[in-house]
N, C-alpha and C. Protein backbone atom coordinates (compact mmCIF):
# COMPACT_ATOMS: atom_id res chain seq x y z
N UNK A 1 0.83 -1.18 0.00
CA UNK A 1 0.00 0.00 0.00
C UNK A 1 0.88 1.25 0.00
N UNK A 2 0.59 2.05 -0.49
CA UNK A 2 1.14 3.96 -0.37
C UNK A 2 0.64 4.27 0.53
N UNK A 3 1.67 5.10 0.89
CA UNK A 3 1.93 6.05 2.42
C UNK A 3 0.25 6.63 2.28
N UNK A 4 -0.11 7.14 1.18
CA UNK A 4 -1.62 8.13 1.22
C UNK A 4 -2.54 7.12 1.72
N UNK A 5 -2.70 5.58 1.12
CA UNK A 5 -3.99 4.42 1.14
C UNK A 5 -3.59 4.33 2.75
N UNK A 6 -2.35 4.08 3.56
CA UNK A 6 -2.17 3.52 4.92
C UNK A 6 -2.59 4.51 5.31
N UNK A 7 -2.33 5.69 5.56
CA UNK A 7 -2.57 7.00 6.03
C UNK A 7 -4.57 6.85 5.89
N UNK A 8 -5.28 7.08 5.07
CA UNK A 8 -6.52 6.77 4.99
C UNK A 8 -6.86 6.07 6.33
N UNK A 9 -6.09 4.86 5.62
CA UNK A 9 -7.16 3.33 6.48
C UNK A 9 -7.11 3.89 7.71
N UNK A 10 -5.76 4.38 8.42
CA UNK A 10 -5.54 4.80 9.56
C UNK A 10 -6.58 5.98 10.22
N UNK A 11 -7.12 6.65 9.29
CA UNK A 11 -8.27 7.94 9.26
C UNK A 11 -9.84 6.74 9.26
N UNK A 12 -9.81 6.44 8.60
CA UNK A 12 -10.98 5.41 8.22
C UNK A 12 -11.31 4.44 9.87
N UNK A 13 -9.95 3.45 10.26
CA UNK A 13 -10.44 2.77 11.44
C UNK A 13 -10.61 3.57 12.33
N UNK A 14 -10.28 4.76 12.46
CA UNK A 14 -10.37 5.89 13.70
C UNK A 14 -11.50 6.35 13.93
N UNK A 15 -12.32 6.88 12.26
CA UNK A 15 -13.90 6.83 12.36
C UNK A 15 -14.76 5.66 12.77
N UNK A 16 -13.92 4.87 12.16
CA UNK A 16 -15.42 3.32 12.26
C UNK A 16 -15.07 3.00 13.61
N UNK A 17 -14.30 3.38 15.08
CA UNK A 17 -14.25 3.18 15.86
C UNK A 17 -15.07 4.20 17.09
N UNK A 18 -15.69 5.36 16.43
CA UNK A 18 -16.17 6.15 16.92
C UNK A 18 -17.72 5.71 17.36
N UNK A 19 -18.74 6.46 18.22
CA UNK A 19 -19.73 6.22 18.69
C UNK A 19 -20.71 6.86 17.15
N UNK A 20 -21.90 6.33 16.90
CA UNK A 20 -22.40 6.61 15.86
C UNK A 20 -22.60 8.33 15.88
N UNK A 21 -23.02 8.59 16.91
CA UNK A 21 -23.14 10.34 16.81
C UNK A 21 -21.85 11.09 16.79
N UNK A 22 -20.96 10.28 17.21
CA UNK A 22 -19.62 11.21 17.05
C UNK A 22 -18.93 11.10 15.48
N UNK A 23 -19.60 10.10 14.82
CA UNK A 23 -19.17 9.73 13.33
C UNK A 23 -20.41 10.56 12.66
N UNK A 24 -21.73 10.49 12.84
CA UNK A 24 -22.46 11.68 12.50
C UNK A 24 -21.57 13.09 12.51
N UNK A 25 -21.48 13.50 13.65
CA UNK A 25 -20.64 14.92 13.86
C UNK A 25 -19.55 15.43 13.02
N UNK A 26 -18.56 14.12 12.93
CA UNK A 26 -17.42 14.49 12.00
C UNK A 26 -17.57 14.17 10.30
N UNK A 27 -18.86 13.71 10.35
CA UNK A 27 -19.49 13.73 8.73
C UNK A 27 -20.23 14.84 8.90
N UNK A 28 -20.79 15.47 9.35
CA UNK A 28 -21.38 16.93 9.26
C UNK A 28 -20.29 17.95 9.05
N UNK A 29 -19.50 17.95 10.18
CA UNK A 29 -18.17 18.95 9.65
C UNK A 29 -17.74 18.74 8.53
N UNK A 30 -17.55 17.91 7.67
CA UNK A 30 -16.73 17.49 6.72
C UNK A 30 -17.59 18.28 5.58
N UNK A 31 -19.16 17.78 5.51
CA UNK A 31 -19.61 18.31 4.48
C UNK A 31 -20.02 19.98 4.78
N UNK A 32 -20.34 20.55 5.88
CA UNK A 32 -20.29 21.81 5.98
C UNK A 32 -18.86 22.76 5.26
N UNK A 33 -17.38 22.28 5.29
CA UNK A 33 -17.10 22.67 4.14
C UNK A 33 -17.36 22.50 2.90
N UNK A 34 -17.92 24.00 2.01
CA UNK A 34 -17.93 23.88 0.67
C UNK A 34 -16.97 22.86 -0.29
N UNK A 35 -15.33 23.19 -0.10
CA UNK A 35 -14.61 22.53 -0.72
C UNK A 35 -14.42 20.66 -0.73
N UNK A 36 -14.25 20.88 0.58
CA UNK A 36 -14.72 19.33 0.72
C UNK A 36 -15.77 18.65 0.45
N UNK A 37 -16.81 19.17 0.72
CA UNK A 37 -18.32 18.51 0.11
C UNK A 37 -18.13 18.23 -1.41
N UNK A 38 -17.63 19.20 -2.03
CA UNK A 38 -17.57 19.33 -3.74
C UNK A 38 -16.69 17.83 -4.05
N UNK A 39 -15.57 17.78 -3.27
CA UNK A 39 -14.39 16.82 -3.45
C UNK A 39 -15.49 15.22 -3.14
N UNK A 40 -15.81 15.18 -1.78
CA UNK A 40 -16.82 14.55 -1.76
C UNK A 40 -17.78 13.42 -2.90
N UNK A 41 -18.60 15.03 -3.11
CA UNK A 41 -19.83 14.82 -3.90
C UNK A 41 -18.88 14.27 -5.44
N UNK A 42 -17.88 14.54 -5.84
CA UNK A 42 -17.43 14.39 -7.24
C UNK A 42 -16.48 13.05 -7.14
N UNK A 43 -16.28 12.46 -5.82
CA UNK A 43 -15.79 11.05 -5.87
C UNK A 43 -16.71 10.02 -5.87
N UNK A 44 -17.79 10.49 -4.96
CA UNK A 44 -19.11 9.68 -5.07
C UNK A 44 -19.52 9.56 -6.65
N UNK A 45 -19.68 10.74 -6.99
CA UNK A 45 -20.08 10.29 -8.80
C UNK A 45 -19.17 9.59 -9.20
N UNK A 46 -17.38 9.77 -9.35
CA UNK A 46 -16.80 9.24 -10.27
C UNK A 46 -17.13 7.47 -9.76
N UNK A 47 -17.50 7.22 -8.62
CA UNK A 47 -17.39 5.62 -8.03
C UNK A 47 -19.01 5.21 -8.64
N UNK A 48 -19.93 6.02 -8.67
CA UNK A 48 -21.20 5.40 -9.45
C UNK A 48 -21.25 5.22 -10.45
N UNK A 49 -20.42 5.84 -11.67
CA UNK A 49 -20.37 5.80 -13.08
C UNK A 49 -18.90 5.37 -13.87
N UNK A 50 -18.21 4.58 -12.62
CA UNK A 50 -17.34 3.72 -13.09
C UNK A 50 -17.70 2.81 -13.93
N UNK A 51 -18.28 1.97 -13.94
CA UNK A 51 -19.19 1.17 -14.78
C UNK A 51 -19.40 1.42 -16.46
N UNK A 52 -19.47 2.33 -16.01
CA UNK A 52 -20.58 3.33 -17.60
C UNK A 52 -19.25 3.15 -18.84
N UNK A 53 -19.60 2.67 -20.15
CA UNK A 53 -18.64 3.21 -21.07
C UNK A 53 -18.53 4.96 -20.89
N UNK A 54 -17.21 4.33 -21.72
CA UNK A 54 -16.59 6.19 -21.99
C UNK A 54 -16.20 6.01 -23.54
N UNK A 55 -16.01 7.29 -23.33
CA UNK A 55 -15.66 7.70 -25.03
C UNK A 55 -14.96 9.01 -25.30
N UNK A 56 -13.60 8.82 -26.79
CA UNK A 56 -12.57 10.05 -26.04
C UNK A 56 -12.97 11.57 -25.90
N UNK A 57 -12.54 12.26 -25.58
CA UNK A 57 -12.69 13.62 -25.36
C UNK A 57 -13.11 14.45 -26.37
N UNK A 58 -12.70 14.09 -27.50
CA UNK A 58 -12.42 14.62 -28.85
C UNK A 58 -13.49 14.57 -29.70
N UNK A 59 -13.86 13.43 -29.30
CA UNK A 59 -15.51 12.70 -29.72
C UNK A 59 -16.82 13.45 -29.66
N UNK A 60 -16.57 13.47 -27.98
CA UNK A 60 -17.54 14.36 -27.41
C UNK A 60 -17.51 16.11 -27.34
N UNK A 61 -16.37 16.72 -27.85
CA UNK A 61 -16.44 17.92 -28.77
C UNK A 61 -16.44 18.01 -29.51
N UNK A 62 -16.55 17.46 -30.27
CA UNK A 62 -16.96 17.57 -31.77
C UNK A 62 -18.44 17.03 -32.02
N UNK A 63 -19.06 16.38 -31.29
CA UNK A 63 -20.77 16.20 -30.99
C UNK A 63 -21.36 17.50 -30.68
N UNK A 64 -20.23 18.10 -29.42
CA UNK A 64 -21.51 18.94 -28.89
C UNK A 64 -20.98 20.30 -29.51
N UNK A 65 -19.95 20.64 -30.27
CA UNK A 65 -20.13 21.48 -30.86
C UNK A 65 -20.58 21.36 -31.97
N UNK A 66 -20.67 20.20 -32.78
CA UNK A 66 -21.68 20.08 -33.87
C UNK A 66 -23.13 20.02 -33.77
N UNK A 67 -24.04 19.73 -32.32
CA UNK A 67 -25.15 20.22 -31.60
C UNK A 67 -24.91 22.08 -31.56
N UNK A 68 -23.94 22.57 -30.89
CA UNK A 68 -24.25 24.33 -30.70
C UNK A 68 -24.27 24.79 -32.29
N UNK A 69 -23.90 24.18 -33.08
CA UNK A 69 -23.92 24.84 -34.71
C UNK A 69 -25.38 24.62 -35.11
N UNK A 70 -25.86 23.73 -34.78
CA UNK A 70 -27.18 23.59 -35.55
C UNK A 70 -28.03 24.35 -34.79
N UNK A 71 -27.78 24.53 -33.50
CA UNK A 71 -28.84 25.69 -32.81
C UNK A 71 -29.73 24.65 -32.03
């Protein structure tokens, strides 16, 4: 594992060892920051739509600017 994944787990068993309201509490702080909530909310998506095909970048600008041309 990397120093960042051990470092986690080490953050992670510290929560799951907490009383449920004190793990409530420090999930409320967490998302009461803006920045963090965003970081949050945008890992949660990338982990739900792992799944999903993709397709390259290049693809999908040239769709949607060939959609803004036609109006």
């Amino acid at each position: 594992m990397k120093a960042v994944e051990l470092r986690a787990e080490v953050y992670l068993m510290a929560l799951q060892s907490l009383s449920k309201a004190e793990r409530e509490a420090v999930i409320t702080r967490l998302l009461e920051d803006a920045k963090l909530r965003e970081d949050i909310l945008d890992l949660i998506t990338i982990r739900q739509r792992q799944g999903e095909p993709s397709r390259p970048f290049r693809d999908y600008l040239a769709k949607t600017t060939k959609r803004a041309h036609k109006g």
